[in-house]
N, C-alpha and C. Protein backbone atom coordinates (compact mmCIF):
# COMPACT_ATOMS: atom_id res chain seq x y z
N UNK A 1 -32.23 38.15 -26.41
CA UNK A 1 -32.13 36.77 -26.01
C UNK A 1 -30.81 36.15 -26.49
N UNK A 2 -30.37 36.44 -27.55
CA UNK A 2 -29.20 35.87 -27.69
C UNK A 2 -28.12 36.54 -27.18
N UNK A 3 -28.08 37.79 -26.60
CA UNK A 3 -26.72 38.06 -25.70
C UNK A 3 -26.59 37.07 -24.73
N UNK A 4 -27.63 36.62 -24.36
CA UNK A 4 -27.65 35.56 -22.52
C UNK A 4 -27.29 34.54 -23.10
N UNK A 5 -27.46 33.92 -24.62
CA UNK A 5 -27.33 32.55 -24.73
C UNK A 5 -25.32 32.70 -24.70
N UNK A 6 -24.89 33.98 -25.80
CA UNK A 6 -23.79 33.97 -26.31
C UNK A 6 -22.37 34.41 -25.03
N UNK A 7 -23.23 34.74 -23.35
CA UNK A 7 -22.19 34.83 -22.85
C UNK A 7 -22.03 33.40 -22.00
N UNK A 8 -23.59 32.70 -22.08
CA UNK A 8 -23.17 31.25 -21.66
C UNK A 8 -22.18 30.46 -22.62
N UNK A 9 -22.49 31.01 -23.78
CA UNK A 9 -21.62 29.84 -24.53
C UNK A 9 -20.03 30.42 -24.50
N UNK A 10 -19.99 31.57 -24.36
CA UNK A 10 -18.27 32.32 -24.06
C UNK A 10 -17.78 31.49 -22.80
N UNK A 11 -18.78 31.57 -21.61
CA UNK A 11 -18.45 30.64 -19.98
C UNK A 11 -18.10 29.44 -20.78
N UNK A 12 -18.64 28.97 -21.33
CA UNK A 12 -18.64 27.33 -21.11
C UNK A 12 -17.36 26.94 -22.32
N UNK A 13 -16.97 27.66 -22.77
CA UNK A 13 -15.69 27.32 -24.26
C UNK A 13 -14.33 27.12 -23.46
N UNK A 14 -13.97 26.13 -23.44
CA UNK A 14 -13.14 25.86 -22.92
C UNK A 14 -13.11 25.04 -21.18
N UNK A 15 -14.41 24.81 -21.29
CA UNK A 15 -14.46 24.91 -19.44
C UNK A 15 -14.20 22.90 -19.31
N UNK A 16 -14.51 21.81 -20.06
CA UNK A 16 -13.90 20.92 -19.65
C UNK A 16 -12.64 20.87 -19.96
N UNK A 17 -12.18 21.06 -20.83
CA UNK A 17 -10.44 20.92 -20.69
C UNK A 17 -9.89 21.40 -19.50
N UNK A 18 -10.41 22.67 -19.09
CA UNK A 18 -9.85 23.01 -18.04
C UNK A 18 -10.47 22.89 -16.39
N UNK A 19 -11.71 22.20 -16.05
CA UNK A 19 -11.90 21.23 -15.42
C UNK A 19 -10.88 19.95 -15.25
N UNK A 20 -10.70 19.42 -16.71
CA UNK A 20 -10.09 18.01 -16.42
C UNK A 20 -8.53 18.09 -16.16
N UNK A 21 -7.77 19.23 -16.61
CA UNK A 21 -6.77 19.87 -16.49
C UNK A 21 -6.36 19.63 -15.16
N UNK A 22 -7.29 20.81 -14.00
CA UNK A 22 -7.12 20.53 -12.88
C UNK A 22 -7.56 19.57 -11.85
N UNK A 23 -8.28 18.69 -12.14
CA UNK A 23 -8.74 17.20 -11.94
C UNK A 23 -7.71 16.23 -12.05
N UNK A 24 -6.96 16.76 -13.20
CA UNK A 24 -6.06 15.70 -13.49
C UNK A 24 -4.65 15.71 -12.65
N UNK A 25 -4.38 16.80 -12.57
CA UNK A 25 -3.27 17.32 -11.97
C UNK A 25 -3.38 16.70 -9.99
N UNK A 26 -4.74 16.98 -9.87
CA UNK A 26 -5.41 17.23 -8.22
C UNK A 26 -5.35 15.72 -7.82
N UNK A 27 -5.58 14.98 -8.89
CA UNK A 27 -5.47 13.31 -8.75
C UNK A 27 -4.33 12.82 -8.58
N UNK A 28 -3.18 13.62 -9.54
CA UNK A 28 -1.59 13.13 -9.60
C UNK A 28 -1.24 13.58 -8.11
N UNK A 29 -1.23 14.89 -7.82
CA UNK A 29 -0.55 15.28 -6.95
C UNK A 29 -1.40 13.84 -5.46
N UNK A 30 -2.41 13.69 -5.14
CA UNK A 30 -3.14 12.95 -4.29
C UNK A 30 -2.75 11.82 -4.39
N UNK A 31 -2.48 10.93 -5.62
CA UNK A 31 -2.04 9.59 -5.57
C UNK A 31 -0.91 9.58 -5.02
N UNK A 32 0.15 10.27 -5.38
CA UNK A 32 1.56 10.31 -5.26
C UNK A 32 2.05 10.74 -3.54
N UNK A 33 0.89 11.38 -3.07
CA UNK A 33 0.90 11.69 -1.41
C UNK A 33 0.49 10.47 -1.19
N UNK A 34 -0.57 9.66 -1.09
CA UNK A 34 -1.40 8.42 -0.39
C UNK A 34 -0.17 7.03 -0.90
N UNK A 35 0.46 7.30 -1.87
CA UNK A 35 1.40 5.86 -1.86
C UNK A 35 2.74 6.31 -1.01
N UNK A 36 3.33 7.94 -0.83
CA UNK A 36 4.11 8.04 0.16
C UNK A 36 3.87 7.38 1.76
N UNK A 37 2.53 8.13 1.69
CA UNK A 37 2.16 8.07 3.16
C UNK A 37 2.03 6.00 3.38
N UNK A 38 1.58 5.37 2.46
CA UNK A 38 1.80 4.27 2.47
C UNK A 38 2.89 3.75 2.81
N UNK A 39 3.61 4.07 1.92
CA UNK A 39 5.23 3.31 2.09
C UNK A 39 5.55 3.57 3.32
N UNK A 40 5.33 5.04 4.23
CA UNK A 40 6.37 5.43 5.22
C UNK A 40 5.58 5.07 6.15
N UNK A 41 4.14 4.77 6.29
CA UNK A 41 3.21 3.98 7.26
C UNK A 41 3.35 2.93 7.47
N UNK A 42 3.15 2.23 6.67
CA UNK A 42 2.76 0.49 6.29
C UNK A 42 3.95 -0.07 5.82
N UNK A 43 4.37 -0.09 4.89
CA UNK A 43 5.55 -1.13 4.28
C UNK A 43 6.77 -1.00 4.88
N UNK A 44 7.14 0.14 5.42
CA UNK A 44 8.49 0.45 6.57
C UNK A 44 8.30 -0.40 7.16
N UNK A 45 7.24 0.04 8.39
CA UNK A 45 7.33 -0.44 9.68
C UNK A 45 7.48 -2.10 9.55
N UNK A 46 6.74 -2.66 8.49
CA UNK A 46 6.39 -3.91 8.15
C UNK A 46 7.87 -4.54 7.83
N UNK A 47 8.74 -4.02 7.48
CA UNK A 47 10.10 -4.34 6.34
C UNK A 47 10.84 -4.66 7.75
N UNK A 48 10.74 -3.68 8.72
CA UNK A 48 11.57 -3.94 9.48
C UNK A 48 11.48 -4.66 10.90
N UNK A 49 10.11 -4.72 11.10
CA UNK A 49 9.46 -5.65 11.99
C UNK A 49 9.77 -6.75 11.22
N UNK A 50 9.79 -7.51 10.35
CA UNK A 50 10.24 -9.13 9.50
C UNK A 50 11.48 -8.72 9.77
N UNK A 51 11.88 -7.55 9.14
CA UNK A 51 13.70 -7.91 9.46
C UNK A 51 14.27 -8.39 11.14
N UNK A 52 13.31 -7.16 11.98
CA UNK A 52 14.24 -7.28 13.52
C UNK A 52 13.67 -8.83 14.18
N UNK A 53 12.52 -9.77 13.73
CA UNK A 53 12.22 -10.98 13.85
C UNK A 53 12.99 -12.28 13.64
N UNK A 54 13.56 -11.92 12.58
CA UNK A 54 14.12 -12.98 11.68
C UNK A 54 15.74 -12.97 12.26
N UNK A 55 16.12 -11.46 12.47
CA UNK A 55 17.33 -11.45 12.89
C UNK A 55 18.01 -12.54 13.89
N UNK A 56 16.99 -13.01 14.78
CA UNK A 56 17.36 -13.64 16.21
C UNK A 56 16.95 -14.86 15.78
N UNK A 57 16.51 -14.80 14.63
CA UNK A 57 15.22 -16.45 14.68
C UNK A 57 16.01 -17.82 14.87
N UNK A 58 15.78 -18.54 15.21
CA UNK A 58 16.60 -20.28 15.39
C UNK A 58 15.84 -21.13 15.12
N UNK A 59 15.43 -21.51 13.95
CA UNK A 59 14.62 -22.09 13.00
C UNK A 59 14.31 -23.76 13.76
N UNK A 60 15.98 -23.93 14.20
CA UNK A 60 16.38 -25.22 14.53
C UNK A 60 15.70 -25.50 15.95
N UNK A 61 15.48 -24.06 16.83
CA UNK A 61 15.44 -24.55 18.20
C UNK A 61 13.87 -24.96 18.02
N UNK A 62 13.17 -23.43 17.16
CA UNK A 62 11.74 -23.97 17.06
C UNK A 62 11.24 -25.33 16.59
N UNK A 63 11.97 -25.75 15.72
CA UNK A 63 11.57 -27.20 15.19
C UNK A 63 11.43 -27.89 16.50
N UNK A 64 13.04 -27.90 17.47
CA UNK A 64 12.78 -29.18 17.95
C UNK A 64 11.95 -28.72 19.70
N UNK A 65 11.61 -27.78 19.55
CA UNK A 65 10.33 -27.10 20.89
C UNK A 65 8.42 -27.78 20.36
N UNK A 66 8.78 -27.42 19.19
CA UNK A 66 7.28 -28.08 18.80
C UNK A 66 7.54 -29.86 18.37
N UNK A 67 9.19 -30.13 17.78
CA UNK A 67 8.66 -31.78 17.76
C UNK A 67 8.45 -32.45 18.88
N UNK A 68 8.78 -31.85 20.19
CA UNK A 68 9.04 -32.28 21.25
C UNK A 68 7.52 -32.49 21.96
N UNK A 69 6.77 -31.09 21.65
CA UNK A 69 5.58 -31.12 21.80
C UNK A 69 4.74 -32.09 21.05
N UNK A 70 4.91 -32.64 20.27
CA UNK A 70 4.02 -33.42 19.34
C UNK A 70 3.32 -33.22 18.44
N UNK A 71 3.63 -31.64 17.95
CA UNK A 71 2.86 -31.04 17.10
C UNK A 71 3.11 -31.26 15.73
N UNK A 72 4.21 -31.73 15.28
CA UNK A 72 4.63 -32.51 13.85
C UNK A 72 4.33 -34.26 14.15
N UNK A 73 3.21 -34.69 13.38
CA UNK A 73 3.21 -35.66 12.92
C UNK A 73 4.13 -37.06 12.63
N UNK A 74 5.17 -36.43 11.69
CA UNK A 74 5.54 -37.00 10.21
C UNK A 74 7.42 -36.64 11.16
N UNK A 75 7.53 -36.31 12.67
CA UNK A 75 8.71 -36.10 12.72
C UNK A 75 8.94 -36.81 14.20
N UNK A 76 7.57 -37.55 14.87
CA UNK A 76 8.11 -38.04 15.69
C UNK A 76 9.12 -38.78 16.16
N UNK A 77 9.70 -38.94 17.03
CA UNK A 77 11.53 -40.03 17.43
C UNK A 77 12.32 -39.54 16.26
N UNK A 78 12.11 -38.01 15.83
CA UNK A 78 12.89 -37.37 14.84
C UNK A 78 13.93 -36.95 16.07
N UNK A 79 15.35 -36.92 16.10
CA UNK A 79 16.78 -36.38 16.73
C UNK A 79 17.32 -35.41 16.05
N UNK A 80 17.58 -34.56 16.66
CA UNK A 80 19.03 -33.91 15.47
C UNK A 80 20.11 -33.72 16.29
């Protein structure tokens, strides 16, 4: 009876360190893929869709398209 106990306890010496070892490693390598794939998914496309928007934007024309409309309040018989 104690050979069966003493080759479970030989299996098991060492077995969380080296569980968490490769757990740990399997997590690094996975985070470090899912924030790539982020950046080159999501925050690109996003960076440069605001950029190619803004490029053309005329802040001035929109103001005076919506004061014209009546949609500002506080700017009516506003001129520029």
């Amino acid at each position: 009876m104690s050979n069966s106990f003493s080759s479970t306890k030989a299996w098991m010496h060492g077995f969380l360190a080296k569980h968490l070892q490769f757990h740990i490693v399997g997590t690094f390598i996975i985070s470090l893929g899912t924030a790539t794939f982020c950046n080159f998914a999501v925050a690109e496309p996003g960076n440069k869709a605001y950029a190619d928007f803004y490029r053309n934007y005329d802040s001035m024309k929109y103001f005076e398209v919506k004061s014209k409309a009546g949609i500002f309040q506080s700017a009516k018989g506003f001129e520029i």
